[in-house]
N, C-alpha and C. Protein backbone atom coordinates (compact mmCIF):
# COMPACT_ATOMS: atom_id res chain seq x y z
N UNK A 1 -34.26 4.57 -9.73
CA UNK A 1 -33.13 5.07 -10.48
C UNK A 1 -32.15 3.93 -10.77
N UNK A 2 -31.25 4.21 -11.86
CA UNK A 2 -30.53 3.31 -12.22
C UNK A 2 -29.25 3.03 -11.28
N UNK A 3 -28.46 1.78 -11.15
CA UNK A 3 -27.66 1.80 -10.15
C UNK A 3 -26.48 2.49 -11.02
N UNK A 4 -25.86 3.38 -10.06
CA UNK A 4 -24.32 3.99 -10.70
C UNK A 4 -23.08 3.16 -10.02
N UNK A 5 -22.12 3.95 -10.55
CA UNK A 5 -20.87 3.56 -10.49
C UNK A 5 -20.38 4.32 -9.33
N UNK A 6 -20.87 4.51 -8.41
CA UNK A 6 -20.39 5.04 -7.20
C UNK A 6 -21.13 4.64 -6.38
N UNK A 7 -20.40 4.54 -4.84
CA UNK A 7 -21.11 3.96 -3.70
C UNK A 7 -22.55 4.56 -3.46
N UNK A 8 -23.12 3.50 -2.86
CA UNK A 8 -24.70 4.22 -2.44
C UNK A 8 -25.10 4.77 -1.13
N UNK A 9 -26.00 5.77 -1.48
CA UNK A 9 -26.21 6.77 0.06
C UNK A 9 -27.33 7.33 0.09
N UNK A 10 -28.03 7.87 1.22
CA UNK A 10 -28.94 7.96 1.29
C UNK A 10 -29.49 9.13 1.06
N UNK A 11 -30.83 9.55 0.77
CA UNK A 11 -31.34 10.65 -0.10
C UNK A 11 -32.66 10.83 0.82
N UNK A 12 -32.87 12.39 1.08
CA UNK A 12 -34.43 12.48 1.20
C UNK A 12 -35.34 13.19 0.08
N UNK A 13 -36.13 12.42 0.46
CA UNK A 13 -37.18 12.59 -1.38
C UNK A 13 -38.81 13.16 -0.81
N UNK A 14 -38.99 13.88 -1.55
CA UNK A 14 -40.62 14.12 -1.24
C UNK A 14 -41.10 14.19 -2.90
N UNK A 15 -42.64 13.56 -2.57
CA UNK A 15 -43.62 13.57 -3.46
C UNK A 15 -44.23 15.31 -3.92
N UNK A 16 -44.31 15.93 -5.20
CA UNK A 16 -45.52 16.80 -4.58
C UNK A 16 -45.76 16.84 -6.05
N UNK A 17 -47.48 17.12 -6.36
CA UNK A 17 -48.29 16.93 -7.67
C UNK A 17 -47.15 15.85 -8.86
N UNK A 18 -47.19 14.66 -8.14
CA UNK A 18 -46.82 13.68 -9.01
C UNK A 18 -45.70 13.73 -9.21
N UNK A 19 -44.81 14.49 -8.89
CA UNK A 19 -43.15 14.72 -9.51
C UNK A 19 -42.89 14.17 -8.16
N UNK A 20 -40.99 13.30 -8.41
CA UNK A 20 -40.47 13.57 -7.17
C UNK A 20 -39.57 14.51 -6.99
N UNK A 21 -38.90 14.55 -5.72
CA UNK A 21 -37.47 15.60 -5.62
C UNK A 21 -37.21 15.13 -4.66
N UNK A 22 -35.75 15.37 -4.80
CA UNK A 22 -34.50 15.09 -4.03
C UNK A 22 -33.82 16.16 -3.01
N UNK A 23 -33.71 15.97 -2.18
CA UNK A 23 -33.12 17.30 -1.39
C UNK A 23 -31.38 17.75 -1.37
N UNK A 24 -31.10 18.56 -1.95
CA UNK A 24 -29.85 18.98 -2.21
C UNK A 24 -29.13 19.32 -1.13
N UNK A 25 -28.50 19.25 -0.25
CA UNK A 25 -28.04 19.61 0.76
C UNK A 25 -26.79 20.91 1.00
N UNK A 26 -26.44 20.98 -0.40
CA UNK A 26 -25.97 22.05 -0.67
C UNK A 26 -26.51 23.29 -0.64
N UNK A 27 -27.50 22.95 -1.60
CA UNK A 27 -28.25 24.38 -1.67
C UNK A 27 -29.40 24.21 -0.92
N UNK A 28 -30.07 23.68 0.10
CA UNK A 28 -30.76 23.41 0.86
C UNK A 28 -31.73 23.67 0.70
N UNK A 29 -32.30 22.71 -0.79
CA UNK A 29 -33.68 22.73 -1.08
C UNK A 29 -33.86 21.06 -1.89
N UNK A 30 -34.96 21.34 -2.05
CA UNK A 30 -35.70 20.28 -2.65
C UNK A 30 -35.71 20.43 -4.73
N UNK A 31 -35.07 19.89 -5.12
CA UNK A 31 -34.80 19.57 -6.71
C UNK A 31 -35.35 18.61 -7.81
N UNK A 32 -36.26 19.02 -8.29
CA UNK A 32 -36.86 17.73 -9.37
C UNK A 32 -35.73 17.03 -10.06
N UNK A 33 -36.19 15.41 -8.95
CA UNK A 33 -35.58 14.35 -9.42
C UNK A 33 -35.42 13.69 -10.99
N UNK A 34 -34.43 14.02 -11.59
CA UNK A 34 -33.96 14.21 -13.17
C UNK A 34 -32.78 12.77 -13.20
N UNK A 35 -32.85 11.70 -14.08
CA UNK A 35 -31.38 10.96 -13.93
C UNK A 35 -30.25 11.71 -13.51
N UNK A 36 -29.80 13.30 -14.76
CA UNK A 36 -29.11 13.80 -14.28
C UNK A 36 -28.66 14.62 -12.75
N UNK A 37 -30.04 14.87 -12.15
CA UNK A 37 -29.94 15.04 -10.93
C UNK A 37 -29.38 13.86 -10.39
N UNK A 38 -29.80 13.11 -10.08
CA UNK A 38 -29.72 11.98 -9.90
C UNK A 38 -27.93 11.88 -9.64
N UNK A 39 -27.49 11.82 -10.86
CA UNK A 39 -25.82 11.32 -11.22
C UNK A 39 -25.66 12.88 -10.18
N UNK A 40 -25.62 14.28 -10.36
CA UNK A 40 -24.86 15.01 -9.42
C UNK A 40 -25.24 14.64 -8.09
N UNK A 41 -26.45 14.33 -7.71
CA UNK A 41 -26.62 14.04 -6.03
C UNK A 41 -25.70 13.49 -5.44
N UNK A 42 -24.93 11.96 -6.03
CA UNK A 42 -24.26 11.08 -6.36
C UNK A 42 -23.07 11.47 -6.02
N UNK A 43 -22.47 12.10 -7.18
CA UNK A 43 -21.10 12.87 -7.33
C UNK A 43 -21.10 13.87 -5.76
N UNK A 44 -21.76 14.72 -5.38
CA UNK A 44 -21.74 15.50 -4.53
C UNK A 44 -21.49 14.52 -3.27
N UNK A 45 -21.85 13.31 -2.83
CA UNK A 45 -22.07 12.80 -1.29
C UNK A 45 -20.62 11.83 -1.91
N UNK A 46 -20.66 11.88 -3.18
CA UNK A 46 -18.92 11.01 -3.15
C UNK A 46 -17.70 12.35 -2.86
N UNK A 47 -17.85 13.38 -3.12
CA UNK A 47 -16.91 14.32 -2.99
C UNK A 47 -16.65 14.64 -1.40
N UNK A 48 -17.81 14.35 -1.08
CA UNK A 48 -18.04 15.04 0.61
C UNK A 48 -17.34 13.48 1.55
N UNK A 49 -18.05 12.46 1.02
CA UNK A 49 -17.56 11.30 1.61
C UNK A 49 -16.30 10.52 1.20
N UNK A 50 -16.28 10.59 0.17
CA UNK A 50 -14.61 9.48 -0.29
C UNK A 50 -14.26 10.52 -0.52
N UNK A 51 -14.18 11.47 -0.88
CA UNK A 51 -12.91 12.69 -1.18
C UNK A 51 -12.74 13.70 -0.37
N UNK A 52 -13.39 13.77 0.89
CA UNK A 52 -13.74 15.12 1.88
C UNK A 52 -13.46 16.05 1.64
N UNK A 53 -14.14 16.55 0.52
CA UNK A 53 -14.43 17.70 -0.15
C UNK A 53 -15.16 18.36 0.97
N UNK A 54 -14.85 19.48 1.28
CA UNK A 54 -15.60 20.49 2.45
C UNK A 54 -17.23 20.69 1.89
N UNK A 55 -18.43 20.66 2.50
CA UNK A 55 -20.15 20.90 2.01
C UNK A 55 -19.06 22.38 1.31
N UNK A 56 -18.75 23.27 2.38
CA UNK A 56 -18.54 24.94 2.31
C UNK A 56 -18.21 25.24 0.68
N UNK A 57 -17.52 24.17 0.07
CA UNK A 57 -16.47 24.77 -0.60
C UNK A 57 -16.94 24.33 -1.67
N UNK A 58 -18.29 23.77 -1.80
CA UNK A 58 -18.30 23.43 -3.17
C UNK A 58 -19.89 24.45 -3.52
N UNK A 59 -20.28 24.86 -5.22
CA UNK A 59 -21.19 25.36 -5.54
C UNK A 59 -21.62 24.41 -6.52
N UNK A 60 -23.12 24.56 -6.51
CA UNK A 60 -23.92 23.66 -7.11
C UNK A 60 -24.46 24.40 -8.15
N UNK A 61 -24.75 24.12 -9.71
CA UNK A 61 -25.12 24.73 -10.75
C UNK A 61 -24.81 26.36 -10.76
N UNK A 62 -23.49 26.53 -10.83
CA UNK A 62 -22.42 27.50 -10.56
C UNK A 62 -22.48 28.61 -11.79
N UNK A 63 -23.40 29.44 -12.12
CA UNK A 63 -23.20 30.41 -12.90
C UNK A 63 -22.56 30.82 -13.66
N UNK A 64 -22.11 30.81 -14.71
CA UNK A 64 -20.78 31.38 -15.60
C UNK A 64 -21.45 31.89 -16.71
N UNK A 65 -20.33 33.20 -17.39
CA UNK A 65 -20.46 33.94 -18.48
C UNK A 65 -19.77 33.67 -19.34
N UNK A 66 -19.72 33.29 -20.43
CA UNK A 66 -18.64 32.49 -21.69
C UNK A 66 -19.18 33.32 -22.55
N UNK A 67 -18.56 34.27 -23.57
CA UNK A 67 -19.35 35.42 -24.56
C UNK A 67 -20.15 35.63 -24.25
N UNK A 68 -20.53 36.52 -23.47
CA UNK A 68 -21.91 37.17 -23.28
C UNK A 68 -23.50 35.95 -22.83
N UNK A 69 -23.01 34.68 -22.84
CA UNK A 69 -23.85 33.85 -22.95
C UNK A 69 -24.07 33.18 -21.40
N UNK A 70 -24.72 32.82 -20.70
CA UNK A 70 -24.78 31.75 -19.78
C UNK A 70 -24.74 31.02 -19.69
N UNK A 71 -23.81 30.52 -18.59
CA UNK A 71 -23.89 28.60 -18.35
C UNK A 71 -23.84 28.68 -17.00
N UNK A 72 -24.61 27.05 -16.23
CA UNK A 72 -24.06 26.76 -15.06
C UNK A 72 -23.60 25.28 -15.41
N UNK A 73 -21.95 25.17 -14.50
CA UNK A 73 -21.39 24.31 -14.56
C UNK A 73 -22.01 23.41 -13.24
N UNK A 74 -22.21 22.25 -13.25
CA UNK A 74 -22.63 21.53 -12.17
C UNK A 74 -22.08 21.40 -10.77
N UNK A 75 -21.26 21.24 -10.78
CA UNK A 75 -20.35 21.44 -9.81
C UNK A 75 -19.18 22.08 -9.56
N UNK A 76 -18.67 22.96 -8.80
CA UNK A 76 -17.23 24.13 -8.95
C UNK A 76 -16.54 23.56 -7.15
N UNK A 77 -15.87 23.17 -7.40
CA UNK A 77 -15.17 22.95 -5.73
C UNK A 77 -14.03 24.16 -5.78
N UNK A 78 -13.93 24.96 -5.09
CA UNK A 78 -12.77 25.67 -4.34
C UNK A 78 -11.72 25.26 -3.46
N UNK A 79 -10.85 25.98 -3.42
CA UNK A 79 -9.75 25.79 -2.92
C UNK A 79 -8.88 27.43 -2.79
N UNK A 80 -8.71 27.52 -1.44
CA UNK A 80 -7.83 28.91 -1.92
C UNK A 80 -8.56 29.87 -2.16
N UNK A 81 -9.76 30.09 -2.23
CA UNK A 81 -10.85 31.24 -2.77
C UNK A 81 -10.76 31.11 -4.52
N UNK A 82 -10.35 29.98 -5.35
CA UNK A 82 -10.71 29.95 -6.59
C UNK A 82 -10.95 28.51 -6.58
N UNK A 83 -11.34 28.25 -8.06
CA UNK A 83 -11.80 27.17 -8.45
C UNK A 83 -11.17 25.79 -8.47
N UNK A 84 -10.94 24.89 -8.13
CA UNK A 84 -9.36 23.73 -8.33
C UNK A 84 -10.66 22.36 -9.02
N UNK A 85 -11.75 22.80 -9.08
CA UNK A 85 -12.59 21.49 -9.81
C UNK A 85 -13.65 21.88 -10.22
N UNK A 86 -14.09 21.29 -11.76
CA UNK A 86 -15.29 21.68 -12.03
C UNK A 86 -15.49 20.15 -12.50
N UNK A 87 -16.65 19.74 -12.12
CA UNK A 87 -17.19 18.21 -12.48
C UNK A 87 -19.04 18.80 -13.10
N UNK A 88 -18.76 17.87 -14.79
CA UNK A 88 -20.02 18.07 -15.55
C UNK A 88 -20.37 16.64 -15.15
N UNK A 89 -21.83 16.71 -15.02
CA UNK A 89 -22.56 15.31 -14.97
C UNK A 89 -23.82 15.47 -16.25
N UNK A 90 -23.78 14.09 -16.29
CA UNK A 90 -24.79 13.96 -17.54
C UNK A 90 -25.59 12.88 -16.98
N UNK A 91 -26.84 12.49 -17.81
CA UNK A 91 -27.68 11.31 -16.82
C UNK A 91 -27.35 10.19 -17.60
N UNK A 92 -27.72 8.92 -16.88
CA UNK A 92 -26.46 7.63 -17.01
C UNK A 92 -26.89 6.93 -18.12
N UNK A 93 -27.54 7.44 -18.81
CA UNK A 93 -27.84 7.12 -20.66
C UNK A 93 -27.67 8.22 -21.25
N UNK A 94 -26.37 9.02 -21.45
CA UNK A 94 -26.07 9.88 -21.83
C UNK A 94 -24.31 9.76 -22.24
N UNK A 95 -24.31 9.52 -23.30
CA UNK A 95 -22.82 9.06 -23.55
C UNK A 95 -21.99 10.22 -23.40
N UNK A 96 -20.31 9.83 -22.65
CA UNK A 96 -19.89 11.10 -22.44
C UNK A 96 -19.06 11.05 -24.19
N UNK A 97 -18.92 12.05 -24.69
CA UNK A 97 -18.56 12.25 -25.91
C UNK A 97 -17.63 13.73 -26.27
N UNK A 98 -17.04 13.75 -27.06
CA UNK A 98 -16.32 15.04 -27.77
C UNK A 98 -16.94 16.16 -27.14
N UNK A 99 -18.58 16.17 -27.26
CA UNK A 99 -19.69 17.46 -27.05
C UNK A 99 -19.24 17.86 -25.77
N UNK A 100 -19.19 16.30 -24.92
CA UNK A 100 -19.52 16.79 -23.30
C UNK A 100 -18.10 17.04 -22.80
N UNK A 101 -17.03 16.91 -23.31
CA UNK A 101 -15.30 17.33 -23.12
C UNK A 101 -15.39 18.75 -23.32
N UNK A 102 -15.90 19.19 -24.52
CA UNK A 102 -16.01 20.31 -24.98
C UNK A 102 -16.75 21.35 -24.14
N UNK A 103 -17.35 20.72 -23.77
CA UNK A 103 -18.20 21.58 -22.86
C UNK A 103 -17.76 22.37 -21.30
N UNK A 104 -16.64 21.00 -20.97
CA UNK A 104 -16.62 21.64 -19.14
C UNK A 104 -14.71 22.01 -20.11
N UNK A 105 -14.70 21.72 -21.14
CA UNK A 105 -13.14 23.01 -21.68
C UNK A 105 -13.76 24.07 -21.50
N UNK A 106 -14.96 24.59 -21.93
CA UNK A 106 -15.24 25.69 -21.90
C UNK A 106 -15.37 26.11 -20.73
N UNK A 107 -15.78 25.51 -20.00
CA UNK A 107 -15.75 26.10 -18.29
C UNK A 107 -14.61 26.29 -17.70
N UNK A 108 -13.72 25.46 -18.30
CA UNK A 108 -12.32 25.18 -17.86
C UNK A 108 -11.34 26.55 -18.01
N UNK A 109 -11.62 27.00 -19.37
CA UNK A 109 -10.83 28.54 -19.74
C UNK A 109 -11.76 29.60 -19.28
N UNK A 110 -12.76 29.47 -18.71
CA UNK A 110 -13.17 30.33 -17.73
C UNK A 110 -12.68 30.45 -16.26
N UNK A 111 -13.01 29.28 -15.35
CA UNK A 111 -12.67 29.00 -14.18
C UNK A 111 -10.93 28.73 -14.12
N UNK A 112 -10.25 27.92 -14.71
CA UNK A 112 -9.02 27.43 -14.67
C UNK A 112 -8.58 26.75 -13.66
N UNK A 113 -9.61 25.55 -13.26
CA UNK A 113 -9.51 24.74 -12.06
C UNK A 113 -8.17 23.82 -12.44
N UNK A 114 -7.77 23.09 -11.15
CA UNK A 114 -6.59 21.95 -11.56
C UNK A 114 -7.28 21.00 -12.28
N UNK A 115 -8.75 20.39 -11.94
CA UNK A 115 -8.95 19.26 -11.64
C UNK A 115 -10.26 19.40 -12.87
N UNK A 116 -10.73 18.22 -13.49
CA UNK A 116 -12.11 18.41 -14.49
C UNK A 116 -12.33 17.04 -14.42
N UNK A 117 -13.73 16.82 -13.72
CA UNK A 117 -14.52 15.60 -13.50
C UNK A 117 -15.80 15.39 -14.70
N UNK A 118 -15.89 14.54 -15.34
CA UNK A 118 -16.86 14.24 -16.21
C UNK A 118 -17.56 12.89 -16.32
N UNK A 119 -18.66 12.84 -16.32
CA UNK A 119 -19.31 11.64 -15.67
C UNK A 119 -20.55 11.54 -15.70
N UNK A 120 -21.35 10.09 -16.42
CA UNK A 120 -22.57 10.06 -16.00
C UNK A 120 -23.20 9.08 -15.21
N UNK A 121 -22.21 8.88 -14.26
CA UNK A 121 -22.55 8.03 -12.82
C UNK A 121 -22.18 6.61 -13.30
N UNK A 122 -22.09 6.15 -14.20
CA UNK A 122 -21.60 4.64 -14.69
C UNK A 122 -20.09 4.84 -14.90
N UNK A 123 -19.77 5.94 -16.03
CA UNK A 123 -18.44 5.95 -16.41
C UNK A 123 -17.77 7.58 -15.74
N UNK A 124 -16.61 7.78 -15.46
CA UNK A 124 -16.04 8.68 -15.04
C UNK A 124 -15.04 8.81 -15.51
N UNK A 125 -14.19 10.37 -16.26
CA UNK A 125 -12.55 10.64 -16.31
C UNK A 125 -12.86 11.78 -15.62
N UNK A 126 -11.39 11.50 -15.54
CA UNK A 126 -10.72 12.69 -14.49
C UNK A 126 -9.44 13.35 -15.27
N UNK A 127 -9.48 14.42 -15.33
CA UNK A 127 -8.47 15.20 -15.94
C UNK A 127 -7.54 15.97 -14.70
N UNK A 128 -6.27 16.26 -14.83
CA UNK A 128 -5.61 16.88 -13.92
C UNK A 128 -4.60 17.81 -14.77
N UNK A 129 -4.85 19.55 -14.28
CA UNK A 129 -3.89 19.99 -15.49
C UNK A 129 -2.50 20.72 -14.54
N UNK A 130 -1.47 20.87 -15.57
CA UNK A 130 -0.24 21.33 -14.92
C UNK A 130 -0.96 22.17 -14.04
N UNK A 131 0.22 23.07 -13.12
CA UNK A 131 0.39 23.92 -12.16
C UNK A 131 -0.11 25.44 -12.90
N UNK A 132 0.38 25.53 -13.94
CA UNK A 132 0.40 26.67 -14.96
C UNK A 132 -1.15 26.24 -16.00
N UNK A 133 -1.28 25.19 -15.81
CA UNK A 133 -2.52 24.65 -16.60
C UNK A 133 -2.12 24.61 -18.09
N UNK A 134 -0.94 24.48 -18.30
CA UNK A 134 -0.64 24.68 -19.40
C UNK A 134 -0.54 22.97 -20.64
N UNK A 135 -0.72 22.25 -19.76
CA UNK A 135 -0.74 20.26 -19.95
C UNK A 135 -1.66 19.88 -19.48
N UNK A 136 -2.08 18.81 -19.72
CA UNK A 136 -3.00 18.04 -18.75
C UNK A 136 -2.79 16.81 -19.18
N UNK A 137 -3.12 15.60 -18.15
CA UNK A 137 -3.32 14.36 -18.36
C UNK A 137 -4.30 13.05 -17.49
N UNK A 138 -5.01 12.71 -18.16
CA UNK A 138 -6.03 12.16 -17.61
C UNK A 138 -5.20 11.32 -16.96
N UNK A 139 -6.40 10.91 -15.28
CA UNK A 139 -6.15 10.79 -14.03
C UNK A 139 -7.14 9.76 -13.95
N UNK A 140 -6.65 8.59 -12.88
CA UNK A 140 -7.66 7.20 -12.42
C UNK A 140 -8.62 7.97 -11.88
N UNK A 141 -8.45 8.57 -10.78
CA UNK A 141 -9.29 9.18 -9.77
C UNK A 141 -8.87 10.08 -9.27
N UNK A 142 -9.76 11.36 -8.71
CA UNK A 142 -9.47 12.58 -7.86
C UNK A 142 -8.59 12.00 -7.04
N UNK A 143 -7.86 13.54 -6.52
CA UNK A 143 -7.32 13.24 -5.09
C UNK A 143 -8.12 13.63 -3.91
N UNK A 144 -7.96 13.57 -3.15
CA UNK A 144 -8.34 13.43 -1.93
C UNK A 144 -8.49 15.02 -1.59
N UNK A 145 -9.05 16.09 -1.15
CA UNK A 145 -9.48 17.11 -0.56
C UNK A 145 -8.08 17.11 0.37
N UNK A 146 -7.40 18.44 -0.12
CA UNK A 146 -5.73 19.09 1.39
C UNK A 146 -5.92 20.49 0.93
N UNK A 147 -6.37 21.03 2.26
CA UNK A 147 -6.15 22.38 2.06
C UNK A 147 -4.59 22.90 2.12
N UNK A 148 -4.08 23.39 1.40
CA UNK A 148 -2.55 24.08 0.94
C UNK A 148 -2.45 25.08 2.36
């Protein structure tokens, strides 16, 4: 895999009929190894490790209904029993663009987290919106995991 823009850590991988996979530790299984897998594995052991994001509190390819339609957002961290982060990952030849902003907005007026991570393991923004969610303004980096 390609090297990302976040520290490196360790992964268990198994072979089976020629594919690999990665073991998710979240959802405590084994996941065909995808770049984009790849970039969330990544994101997930940086949330848990530089941001001590609780394992508990975060959901992995998180279900949502937007018109009648389905999506899962990649990552949903809680706080409080609601949402305070949703981080989209894309794989690291995947430019983040208008499409991919557009995309975790839409998750965004669903969930109404503080926080919106977007990233394909090379490049990262961070969005942080008012209290009311009513502003927002892009952010260097998350904060740090405080339970209120």
């Amino acid at each position: 895999m390609i090297k990302l823009n976040l520290p490196e850590y360790k992964y268990t991988y198994k072979r089976d009929k020629g594919k690999i996979f990665i073991l998710d530790e979240i959802r405590r299984k084994f996941v065909k190894l995808t770049p984009e897998e790849f970039v969330r594995q990544n994101f997930i052991k940086y949330l848990i490790n530089e941001k001590k994001w609780p394992e508990s509190l975060l959901s992995i390819e998180k279900q949502i209904e937007i018109n009648n339609n389905k999506f899962r957002c990649d990552i949903v961290g809680y706080k409080n029993f609601v949402a305070d982060l949703i981080v989209e990952c894309k794989a690291p030849d995947v430019k983040i663009d208008e499409k991919t902003f557009a995309q975790a907005i839409d998750y965004f007026y669903k969930l109404k987290p503080k926080y919106i991570a977007v990233t394909n393991g090379i490049t990262h923004f961070y969005i942080e919106f008012s209290d009311d969610r009513s502003s927002y303004s892009f952010i260097k980096d998350l904060p740090c995991f405080k339970m209120l």
